[in-house]
Structures are given as structure tokens and as C-alpha cells.
Protein backbone atom coordinates (compact mmCIF):
# COMPACT_ATOMS: atom_id res chain seq x y z
CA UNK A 1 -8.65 196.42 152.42
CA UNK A 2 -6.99 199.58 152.25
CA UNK A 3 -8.13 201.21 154.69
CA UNK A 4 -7.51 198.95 157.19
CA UNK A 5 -3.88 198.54 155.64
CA UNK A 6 -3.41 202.16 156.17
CA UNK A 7 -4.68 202.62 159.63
CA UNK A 8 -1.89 199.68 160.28
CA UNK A 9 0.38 201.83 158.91
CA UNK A 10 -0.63 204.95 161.04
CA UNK A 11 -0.61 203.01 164.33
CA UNK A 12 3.15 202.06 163.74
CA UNK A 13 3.58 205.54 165.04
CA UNK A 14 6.39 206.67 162.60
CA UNK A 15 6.94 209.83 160.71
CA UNK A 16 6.97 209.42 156.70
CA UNK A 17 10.74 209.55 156.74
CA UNK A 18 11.04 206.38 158.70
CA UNK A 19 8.10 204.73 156.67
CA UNK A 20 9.97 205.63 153.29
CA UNK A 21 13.04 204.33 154.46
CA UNK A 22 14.83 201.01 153.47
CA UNK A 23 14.79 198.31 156.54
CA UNK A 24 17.78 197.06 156.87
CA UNK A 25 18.63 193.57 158.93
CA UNK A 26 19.28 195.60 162.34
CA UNK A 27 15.28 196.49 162.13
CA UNK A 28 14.57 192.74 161.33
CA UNK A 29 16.99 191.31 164.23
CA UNK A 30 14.49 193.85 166.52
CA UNK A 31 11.58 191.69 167.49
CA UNK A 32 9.79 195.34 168.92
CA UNK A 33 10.68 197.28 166.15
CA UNK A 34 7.07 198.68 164.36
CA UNK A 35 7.87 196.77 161.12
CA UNK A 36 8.54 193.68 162.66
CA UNK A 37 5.30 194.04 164.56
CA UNK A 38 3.48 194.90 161.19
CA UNK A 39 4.81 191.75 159.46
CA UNK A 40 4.08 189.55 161.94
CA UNK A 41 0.46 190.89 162.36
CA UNK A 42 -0.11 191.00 158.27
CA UNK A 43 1.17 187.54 158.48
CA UNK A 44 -1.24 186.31 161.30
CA UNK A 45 -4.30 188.20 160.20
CA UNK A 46 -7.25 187.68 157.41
CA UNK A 47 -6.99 187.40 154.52
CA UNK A 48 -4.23 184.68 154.57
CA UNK A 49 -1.12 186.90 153.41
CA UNK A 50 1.01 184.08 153.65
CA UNK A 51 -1.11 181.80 152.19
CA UNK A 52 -1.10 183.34 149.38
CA UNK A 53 2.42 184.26 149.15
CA UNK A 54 2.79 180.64 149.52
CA UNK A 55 0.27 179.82 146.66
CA UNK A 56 2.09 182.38 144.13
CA UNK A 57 5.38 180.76 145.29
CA UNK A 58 4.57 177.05 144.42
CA UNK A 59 2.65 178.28 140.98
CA UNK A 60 5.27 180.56 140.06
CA UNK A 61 2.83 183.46 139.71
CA UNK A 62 4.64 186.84 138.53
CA UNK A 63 1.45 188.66 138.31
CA UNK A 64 1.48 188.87 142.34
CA UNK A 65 5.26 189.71 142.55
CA UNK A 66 3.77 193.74 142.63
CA UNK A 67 1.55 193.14 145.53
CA UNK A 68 3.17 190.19 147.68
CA UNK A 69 6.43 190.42 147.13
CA UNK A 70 7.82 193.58 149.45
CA UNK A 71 5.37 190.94 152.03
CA UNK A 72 7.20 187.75 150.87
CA UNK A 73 10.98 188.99 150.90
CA UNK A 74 10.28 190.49 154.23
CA UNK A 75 8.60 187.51 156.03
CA UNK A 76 12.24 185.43 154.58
């Protein structure tokens, strides 16, 4: 799982600056922008991100708030 979560992050083509930095909602109102394009292909791809997102949601779950929750706040 890792390393195909970090060859997504290579191909977005950005320096570490840009990866380190805050989005902010101009980058989210950019349907082209390389985050946008990574959330929407973590979101479409296996495993089911947002299924379980969605799971952890309904059943209250804190103990996936460290891993899902950067995913969950930016798929809102």
C-alpha cells in the first residue's frame, strides 16, 4: 500500500514545498489541480477509501481519524 501511495504522490509532479503546503479552497475550486486529481483517484480506486471513511463515520471510529481523516475532510 505504500508504495503505490507514494508513486501517486511522485506522479503529481510537485516539488516537496508544494506537497508540504496547506491546500487552501482556490486548489479545491481547481478541478486540474494535482491534489484534486489525487483525491478523486484515491476516492475511485481499491481499496474502498471512501468506504471506509464512510464506515468510521457512521460507527464513530476515532481510531481511523489518523489515517482517514486528512482523506475525509478533503473529499467534504
Amino acid at each position: 500500500m505504500r508504495k503505490t501511495f507514494n508513486y501517486l504522490i511522485i506522479s503529481l509532479d510537485m516539488d516537496d514545498a508544494d506537497i508540504h503546503k496547506p491546500m487552501t479552497w482556490d486548489t479545491f475550486k481547481n478541478p486540474y489541480s494535482p491534489e484534486v486529481l489525487l483525491i478523486a483517484n484515491l476516492y475511485s480506486m481499491e481499496p474502498p477509501f471512501y468506504a471506509d471513511v464512510n464506515n468510521a463515520s457512521r460507527t464513530m471510529d476515532i481510531t481511523k481519524l489518523k489515517t482517514l481523516g486528512p482523506f475525509a475532510q478533503a473529499i467534504f
